[in-house]
N, C-alpha and C. Protein backbone atom coordinates (compact mmCIF):
# COMPACT_ATOMS: atom_id res chain seq x y z
N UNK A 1 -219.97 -67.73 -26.44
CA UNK A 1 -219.46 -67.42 -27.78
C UNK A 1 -220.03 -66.10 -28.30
N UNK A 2 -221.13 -66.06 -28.26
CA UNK A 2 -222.24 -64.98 -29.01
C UNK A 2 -221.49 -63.90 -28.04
N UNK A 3 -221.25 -63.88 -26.32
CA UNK A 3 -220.81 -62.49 -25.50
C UNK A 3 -219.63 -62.41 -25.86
N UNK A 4 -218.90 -63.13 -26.20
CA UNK A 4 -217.28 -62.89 -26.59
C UNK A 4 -217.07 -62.11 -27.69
N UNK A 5 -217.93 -62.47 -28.89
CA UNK A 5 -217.54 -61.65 -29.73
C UNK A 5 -218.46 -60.23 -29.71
N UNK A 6 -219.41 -60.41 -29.16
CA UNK A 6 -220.79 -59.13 -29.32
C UNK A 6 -219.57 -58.08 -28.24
N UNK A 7 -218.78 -58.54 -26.99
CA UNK A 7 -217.87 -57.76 -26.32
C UNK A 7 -216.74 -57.01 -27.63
N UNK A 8 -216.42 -57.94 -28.37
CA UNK A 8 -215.14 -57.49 -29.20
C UNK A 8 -215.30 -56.56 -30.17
N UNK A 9 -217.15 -56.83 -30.44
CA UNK A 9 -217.65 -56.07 -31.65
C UNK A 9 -217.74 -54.26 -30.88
N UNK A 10 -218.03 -54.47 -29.92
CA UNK A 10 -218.49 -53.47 -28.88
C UNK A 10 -217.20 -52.34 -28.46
N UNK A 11 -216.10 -53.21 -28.18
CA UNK A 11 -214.27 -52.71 -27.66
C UNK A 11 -214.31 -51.91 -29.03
N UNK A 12 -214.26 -52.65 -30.34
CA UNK A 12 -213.27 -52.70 -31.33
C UNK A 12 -214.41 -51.10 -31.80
N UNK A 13 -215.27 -51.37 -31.80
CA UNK A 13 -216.27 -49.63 -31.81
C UNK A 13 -215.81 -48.92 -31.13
N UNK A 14 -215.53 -48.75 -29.94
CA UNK A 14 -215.33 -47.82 -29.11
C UNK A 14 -213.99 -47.31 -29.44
N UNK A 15 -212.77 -47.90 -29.08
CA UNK A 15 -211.57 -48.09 -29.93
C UNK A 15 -211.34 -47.33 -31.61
N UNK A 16 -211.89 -47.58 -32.47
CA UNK A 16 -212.13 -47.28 -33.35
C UNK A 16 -212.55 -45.86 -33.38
N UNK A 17 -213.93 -45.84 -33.29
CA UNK A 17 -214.37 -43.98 -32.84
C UNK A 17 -213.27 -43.15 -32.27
N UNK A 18 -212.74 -43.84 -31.09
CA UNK A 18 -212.17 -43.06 -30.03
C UNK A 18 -210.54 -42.86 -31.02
N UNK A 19 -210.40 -43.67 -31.82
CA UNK A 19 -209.10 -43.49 -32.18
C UNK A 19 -208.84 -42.62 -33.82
N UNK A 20 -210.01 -42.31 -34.07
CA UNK A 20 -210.07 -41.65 -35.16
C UNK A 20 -209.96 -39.91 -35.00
N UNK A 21 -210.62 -39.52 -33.49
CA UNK A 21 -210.30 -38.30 -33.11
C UNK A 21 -208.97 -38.01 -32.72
N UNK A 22 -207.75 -39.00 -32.52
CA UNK A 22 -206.52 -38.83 -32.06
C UNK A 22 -205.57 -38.80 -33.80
N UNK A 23 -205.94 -39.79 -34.06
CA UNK A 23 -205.12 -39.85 -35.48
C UNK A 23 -206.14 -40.58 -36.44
N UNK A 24 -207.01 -40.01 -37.36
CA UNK A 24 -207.74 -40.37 -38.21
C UNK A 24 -207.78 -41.43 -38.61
N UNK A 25 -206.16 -42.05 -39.61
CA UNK A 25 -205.92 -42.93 -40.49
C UNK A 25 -205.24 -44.37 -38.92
N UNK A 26 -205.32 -44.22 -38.45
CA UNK A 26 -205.06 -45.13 -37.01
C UNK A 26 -206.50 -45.68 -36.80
N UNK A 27 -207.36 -44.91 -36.72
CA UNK A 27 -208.57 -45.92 -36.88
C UNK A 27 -208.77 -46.86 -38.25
N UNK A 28 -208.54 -47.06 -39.00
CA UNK A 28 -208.45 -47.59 -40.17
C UNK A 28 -208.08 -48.93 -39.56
N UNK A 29 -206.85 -48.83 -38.84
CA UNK A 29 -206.11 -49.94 -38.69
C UNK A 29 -206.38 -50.82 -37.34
N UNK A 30 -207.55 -50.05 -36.48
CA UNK A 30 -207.88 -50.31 -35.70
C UNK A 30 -209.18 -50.74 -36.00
N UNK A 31 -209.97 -50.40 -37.18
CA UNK A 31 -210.92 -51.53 -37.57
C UNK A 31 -210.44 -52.90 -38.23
N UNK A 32 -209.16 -52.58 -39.16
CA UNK A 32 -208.79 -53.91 -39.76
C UNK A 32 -208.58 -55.20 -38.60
N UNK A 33 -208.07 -54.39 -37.64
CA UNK A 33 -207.14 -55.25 -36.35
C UNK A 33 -208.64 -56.18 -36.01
N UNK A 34 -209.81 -54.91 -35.54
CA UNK A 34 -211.28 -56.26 -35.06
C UNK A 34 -211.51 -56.97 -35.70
N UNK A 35 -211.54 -56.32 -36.82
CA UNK A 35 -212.09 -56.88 -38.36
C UNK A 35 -211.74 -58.55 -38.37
N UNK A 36 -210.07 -58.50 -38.23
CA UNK A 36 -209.53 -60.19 -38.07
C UNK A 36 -209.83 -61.06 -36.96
N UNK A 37 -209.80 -59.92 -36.08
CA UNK A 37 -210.35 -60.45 -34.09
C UNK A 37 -211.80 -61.41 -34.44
N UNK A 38 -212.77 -60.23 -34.97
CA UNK A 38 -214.01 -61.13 -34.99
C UNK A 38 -214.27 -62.41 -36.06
N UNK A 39 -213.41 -62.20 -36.88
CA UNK A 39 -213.31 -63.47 -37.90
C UNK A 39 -212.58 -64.77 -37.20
N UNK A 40 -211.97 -64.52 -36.54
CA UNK A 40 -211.24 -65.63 -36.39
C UNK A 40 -212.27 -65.81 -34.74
N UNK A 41 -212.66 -65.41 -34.07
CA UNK A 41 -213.79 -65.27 -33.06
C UNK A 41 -214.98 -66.52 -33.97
N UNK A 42 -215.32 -65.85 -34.97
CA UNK A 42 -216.21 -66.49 -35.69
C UNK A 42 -216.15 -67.80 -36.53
N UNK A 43 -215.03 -68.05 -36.65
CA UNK A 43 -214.77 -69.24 -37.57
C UNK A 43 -214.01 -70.21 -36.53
N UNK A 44 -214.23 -69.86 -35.08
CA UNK A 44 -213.82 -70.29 -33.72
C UNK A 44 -212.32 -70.96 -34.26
N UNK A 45 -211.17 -70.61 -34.59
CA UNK A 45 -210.21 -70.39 -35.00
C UNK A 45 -209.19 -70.40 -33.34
N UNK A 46 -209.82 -69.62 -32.70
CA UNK A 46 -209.04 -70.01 -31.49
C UNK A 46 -209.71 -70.86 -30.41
N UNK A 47 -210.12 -71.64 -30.88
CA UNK A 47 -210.59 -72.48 -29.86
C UNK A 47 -209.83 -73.61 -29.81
N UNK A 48 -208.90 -73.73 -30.95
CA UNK A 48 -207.48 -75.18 -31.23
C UNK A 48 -205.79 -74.30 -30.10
N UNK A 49 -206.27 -73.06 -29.34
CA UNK A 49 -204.96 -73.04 -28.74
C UNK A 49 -205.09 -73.25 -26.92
N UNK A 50 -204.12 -73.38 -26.76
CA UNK A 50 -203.77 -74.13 -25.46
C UNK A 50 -204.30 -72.78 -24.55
N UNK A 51 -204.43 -72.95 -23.27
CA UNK A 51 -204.60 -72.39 -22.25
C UNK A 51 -203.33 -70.99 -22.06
N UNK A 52 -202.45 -71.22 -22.07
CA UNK A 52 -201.73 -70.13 -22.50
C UNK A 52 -201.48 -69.32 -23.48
N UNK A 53 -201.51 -70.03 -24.72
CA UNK A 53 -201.51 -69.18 -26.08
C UNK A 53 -202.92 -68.40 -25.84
N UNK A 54 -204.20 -69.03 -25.73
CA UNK A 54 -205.23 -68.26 -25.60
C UNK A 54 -205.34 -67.06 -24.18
N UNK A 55 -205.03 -67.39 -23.74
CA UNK A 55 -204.85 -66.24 -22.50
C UNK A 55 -203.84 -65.15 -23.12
N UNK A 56 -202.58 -64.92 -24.06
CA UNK A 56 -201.70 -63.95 -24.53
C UNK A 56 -202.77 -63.61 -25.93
N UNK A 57 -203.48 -64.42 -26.34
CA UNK A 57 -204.72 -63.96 -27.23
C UNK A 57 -205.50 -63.18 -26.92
N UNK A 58 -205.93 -63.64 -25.97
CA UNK A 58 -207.37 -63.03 -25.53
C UNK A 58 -206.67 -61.11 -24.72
N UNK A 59 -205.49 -61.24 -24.21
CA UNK A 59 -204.88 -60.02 -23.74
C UNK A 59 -204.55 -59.02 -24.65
N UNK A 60 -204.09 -59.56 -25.78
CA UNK A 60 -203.00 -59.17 -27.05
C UNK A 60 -204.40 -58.00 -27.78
N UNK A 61 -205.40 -59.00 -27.98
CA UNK A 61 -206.44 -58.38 -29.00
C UNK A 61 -207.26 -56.93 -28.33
N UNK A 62 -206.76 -56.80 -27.24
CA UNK A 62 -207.29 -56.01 -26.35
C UNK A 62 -206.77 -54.72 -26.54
N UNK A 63 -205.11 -55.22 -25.29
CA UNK A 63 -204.05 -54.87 -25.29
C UNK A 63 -203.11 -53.61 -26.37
N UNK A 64 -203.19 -54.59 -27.18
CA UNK A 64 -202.16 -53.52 -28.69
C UNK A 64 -202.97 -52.52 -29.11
N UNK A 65 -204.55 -52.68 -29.78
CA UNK A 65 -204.92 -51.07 -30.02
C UNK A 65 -204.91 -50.28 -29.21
N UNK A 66 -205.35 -50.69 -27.75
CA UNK A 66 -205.24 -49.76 -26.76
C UNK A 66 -203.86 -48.77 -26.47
N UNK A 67 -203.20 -49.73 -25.95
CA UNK A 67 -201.65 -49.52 -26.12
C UNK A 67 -201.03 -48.96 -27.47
N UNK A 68 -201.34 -49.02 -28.12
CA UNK A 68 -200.50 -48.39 -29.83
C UNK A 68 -201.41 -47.19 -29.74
N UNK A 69 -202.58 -46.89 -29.79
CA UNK A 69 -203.51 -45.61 -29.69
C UNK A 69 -202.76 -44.53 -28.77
N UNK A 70 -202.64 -45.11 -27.68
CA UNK A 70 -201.61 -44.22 -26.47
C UNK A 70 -200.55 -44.00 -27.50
N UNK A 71 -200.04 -44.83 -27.72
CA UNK A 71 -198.93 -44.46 -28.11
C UNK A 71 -198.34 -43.38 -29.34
N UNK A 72 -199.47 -43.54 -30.46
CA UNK A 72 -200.56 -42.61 -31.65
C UNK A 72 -200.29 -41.06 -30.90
N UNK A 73 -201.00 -40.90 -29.57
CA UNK A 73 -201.35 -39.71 -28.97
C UNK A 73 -200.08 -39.27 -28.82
N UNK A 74 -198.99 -40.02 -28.44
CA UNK A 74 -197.92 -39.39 -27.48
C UNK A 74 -197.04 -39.01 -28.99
N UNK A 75 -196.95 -39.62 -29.76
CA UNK A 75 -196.12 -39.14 -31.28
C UNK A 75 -196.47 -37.94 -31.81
N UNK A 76 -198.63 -37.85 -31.75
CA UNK A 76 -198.35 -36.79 -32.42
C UNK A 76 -198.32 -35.36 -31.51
N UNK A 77 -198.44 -35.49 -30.09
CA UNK A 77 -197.96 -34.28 -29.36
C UNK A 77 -196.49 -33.99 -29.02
N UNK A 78 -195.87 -34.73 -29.67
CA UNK A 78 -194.29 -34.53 -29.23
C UNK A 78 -193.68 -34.58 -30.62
N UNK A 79 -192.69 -34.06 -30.67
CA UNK A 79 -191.37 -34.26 -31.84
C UNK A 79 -190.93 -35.56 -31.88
N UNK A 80 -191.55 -36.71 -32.24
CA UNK A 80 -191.49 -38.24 -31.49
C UNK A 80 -189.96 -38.21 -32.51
N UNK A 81 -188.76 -38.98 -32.24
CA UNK A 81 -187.68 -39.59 -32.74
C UNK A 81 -188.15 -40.96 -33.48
N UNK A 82 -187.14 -40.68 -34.64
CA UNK A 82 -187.27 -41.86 -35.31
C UNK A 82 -186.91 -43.05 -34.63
N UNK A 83 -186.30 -43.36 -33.66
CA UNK A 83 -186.50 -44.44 -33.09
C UNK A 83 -187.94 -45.22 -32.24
N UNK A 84 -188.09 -43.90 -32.36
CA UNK A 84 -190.10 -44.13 -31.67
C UNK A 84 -190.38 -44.96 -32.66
N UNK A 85 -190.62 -44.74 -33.96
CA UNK A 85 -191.61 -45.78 -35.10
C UNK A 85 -190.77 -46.63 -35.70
N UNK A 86 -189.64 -47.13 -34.87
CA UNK A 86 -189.06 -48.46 -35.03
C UNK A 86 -189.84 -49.06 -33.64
N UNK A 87 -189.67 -48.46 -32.75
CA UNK A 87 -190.10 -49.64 -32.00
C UNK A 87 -191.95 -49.82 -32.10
N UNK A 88 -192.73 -49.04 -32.99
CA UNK A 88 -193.26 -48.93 -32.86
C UNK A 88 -193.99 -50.21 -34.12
N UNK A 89 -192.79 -50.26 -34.94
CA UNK A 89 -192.99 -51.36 -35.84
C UNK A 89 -192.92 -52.58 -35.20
N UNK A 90 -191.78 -52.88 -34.47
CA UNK A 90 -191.50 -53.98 -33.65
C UNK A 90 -192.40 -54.48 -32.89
N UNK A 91 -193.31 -53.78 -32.43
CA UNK A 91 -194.73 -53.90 -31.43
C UNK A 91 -195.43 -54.59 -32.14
N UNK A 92 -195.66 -53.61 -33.53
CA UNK A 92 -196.58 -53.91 -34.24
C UNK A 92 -196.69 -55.36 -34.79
N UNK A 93 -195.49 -55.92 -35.67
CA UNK A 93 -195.56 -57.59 -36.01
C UNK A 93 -195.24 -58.08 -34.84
N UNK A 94 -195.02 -57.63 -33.93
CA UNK A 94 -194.90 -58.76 -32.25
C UNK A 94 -196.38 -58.87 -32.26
N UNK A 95 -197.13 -57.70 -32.21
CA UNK A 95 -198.58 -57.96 -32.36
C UNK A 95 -199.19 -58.76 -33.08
N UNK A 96 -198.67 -58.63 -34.07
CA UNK A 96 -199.60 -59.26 -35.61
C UNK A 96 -199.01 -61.26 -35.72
N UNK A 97 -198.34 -61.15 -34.89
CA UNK A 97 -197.97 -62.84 -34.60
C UNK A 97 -199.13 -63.48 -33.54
N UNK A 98 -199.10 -62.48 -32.88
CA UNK A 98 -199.78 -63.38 -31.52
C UNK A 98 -201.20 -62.81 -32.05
N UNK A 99 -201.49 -61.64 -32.80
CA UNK A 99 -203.17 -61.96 -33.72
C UNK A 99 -203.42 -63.06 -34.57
N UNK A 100 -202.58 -62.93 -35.20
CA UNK A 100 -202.73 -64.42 -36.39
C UNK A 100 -202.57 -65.94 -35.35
N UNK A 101 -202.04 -65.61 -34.33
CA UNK A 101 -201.94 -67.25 -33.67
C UNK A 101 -202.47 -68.57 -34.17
N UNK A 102 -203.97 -67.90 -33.90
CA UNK A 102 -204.59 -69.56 -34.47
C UNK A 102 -204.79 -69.54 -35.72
N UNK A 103 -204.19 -68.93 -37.22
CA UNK A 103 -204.36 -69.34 -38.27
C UNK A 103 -202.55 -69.64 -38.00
N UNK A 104 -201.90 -69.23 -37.45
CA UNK A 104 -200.42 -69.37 -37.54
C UNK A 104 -200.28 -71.00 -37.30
N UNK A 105 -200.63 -71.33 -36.30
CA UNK A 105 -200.95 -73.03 -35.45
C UNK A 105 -201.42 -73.82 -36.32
N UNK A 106 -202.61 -73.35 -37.12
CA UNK A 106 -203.59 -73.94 -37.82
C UNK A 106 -201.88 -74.74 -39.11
N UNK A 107 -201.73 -73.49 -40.14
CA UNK A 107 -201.05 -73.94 -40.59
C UNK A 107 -199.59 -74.73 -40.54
N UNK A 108 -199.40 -74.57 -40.01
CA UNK A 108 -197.84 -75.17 -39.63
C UNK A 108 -197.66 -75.85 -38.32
N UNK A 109 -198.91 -76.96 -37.81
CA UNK A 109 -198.68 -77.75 -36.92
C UNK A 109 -198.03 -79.06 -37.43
N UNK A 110 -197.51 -79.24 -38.65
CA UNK A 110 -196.55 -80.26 -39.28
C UNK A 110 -195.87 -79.29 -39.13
N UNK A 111 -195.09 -78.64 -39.15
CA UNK A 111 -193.78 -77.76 -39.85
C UNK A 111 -192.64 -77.56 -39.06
N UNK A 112 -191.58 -78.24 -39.08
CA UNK A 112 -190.54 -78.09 -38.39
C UNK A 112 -190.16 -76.45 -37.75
N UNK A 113 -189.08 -76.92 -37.07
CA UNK A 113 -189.26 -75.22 -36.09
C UNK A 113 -189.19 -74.48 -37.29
N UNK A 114 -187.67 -74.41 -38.43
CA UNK A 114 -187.10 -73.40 -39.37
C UNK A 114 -188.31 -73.40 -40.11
N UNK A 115 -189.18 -74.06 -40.52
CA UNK A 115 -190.45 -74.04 -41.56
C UNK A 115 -191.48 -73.04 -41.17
N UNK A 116 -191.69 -73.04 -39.75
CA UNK A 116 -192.39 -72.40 -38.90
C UNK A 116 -191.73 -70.88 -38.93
N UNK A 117 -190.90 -70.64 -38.33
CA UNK A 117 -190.36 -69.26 -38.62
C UNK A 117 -190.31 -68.82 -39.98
N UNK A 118 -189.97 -69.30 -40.83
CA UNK A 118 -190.46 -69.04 -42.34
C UNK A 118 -191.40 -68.54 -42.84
N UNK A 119 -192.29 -69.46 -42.28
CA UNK A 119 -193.83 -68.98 -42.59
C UNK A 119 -193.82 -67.68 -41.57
N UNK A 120 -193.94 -67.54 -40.56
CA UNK A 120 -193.84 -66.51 -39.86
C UNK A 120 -193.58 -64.93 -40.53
N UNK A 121 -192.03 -64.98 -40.66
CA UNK A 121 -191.62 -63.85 -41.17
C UNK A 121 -192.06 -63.76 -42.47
N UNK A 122 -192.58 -64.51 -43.69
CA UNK A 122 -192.91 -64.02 -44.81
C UNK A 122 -194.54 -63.97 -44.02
N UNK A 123 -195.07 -64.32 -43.82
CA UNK A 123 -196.46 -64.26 -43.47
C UNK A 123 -196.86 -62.65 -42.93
N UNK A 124 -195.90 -62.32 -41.60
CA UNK A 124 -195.86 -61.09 -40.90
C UNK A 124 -195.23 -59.77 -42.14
N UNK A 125 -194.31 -60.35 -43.19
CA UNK A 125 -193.29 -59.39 -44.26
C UNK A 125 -194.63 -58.66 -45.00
N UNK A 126 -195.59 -59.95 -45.26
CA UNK A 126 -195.94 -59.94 -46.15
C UNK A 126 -197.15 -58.73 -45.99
N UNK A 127 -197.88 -58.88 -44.74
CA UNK A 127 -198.84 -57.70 -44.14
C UNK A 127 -197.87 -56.58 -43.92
N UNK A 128 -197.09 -56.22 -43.24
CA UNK A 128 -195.96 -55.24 -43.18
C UNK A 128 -195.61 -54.43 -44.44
N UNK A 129 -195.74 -55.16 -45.88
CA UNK A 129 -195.69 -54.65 -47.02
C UNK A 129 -196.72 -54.01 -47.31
N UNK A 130 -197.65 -54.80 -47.24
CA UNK A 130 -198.72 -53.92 -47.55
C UNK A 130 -199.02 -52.65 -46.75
N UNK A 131 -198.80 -52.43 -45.61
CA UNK A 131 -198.54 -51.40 -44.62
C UNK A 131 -197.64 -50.53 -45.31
N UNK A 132 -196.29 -50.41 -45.55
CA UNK A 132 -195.49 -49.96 -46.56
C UNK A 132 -196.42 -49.09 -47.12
N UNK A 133 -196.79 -49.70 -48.67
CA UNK A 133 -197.73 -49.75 -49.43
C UNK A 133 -198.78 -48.24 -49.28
N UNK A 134 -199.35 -48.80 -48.16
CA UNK A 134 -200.53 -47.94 -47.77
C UNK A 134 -199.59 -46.74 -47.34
N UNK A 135 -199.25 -46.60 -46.54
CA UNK A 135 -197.92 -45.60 -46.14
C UNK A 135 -197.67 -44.71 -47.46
N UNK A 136 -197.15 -45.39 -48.39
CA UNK A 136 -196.64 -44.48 -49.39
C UNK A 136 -197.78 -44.14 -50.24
N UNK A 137 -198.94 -44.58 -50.66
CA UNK A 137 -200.14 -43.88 -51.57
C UNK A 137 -200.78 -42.69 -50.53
N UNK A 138 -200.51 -42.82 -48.76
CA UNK A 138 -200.94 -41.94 -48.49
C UNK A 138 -200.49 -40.42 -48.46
N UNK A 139 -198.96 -40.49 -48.51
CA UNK A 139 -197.63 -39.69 -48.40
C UNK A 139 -198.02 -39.41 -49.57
N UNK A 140 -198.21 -40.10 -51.27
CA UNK A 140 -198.75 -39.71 -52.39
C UNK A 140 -199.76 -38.51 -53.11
N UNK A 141 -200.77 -39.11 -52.40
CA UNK A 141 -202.12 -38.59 -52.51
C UNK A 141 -202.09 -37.51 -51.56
N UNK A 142 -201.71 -37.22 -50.32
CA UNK A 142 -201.54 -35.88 -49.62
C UNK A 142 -200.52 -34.93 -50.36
N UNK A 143 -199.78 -35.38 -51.59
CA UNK A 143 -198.95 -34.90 -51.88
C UNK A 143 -197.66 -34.21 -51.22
N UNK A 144 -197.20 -35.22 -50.72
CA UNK A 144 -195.88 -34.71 -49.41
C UNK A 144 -194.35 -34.86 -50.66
N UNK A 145 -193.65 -33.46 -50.73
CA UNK A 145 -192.98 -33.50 -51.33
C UNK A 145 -191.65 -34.46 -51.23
N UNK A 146 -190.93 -34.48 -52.05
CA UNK A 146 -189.44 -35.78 -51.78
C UNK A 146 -189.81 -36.71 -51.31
N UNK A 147 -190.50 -37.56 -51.86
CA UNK A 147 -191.46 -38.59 -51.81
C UNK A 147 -190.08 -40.10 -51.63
N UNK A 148 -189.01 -39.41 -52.39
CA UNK A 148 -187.52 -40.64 -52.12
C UNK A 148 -186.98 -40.44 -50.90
N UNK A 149 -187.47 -39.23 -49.93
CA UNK A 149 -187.07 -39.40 -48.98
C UNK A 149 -187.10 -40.73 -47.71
N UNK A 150 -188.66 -41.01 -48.17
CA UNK A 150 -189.27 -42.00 -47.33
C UNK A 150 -188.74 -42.86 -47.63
N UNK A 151 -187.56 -43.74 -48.65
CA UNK A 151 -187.38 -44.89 -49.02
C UNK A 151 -186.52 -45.67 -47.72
N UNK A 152 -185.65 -44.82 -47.15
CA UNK A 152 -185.12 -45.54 -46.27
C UNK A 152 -185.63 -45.81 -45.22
N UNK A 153 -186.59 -45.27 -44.40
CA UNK A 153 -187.37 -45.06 -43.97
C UNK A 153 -188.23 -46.66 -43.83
N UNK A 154 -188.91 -46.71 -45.27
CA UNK A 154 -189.21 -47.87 -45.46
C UNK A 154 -188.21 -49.01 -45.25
N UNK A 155 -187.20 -48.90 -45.84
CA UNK A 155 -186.22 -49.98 -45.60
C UNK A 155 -185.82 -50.69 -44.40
N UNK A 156 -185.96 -49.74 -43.43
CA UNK A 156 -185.70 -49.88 -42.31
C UNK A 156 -187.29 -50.27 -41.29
N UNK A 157 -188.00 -49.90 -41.60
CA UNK A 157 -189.89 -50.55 -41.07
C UNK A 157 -189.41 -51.98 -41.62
N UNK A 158 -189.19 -52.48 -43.07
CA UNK A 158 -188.84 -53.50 -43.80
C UNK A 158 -188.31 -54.77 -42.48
N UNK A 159 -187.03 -54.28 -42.33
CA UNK A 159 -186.03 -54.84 -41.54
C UNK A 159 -187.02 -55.12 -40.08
N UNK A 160 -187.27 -54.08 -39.58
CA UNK A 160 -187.93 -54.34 -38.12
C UNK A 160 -189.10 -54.80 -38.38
N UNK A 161 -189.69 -55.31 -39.34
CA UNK A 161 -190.68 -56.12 -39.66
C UNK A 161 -190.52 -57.48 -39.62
N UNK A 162 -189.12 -57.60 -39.76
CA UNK A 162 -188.55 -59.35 -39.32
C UNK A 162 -188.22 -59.36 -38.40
N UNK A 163 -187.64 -58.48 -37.67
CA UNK A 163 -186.90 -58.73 -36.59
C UNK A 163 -188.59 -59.28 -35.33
N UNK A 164 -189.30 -58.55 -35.64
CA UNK A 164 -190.48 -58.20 -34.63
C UNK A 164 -191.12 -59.54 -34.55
N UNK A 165 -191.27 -60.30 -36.34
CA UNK A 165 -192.02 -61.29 -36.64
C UNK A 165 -190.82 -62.61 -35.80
N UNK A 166 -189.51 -62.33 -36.11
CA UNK A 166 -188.61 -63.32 -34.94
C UNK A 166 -189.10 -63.27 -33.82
N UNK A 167 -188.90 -62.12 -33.12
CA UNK A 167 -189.90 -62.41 -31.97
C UNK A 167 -190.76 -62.50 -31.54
N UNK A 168 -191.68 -62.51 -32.23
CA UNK A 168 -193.39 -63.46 -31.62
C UNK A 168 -193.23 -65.01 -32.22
N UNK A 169 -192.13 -65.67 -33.27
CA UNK A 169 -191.88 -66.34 -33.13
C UNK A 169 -190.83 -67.18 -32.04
N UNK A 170 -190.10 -66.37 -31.19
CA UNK A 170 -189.68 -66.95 -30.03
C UNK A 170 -190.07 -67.09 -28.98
N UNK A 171 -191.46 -65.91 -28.68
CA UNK A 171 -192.41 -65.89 -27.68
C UNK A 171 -193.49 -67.61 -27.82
N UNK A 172 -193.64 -67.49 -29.38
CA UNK A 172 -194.37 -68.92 -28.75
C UNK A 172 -193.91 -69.82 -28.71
N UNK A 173 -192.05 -69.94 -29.59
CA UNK A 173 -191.78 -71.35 -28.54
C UNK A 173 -191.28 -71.58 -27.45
N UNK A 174 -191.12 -70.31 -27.14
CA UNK A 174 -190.64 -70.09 -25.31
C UNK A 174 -192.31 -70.87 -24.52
N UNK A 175 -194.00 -70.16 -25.03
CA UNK A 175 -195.09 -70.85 -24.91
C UNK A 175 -194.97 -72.38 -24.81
N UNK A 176 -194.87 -72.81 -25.83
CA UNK A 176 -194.68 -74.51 -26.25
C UNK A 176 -193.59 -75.07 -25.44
N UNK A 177 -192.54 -74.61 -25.31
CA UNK A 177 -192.01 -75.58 -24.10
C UNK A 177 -192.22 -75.28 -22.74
N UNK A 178 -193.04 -74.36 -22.45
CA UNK A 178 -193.04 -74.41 -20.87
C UNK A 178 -194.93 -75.15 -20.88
N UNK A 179 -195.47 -75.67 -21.67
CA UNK A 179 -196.41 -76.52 -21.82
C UNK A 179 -196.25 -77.58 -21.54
């Protein structure tokens, strides 16, 4: 227990540092990401999931900063297309499903499937907003002009914020029935 998380505390540093020289405000989000890793590490939160859910856990928490950091690098050396930070949203609550797992399980092990996806997508909407959020006080405060430009923009992160949270909700009941 104590090496599992003293490892995560250790990744999520390195990660962090390393991702602040690529894109500053990306480390931010790459401390929030441990930040939940080691809490839920700590309040042994995943110790209620099955042998498979915990194995796409234990990969996922690794996996996505690493992978999204790459991916950080390659946006800002290229003219990245707006279709880049759609799929890049889509990653992101695909991510943020299979992070939350064991508070996701926790709550809604009564909850019919539609109850379950419910919670899901407002659960995943609901961090995604706040992402939004942060997005636009930063666009604010740097003072980036046509500030209504970004609205659709948002609208559309909005949208692929459900779509993404659908699918980490179909990934785990694709999980649950092959259990």
């Amino acid at each position: 227990m104590k090496r599992d998380i003293l490892l995560t505390l250790f990744a999520g540093l390195i990660l962090t540092i390393s991702s602040y020289f690529i894109y500053p405000v990306w480390s931010i989000m790459v401390s929030l990401w441990f930040l939940a890793v080691i809490s839920i590490k700590l309040k042994r939160l995943d110790k209620s999931l099955s042998l498979k859910e915990k194995n796409l856990f234990n990969i996922y928490i690794f996996f996505y900063p690493i992978s999204e950091t790459i991916i950080r690098l390659i946006m800002i050396n290229i003219e990245s297309p707006p279709f880049l930070n759609r799929i890049e949203h889509l990653y992101w609550t695909f991510s943020l499903v299979i992070l939350f797992l064991p508070i996701i399980k926790k709550f809604t092990i009564k909850f019919s499937k539609i109850q379950k996806l419910l919670f899901i997508i407002c659960f995943v909407s609901f961090i995604g907003n706040l992402n939004e959020f942060f997005e636009y006080l930063l666009r604010y405060y740097n003072q980036v002009q046509n500030l209504g430009l970004f609205y659709s923009d948002t609208i559309f992160d909005m949208v692929i914020n459900i779509i993404g949270s659908m699918l980490g909700f179909f990934t785990l009941e694709v999980i649950d029935k092959s259990q």
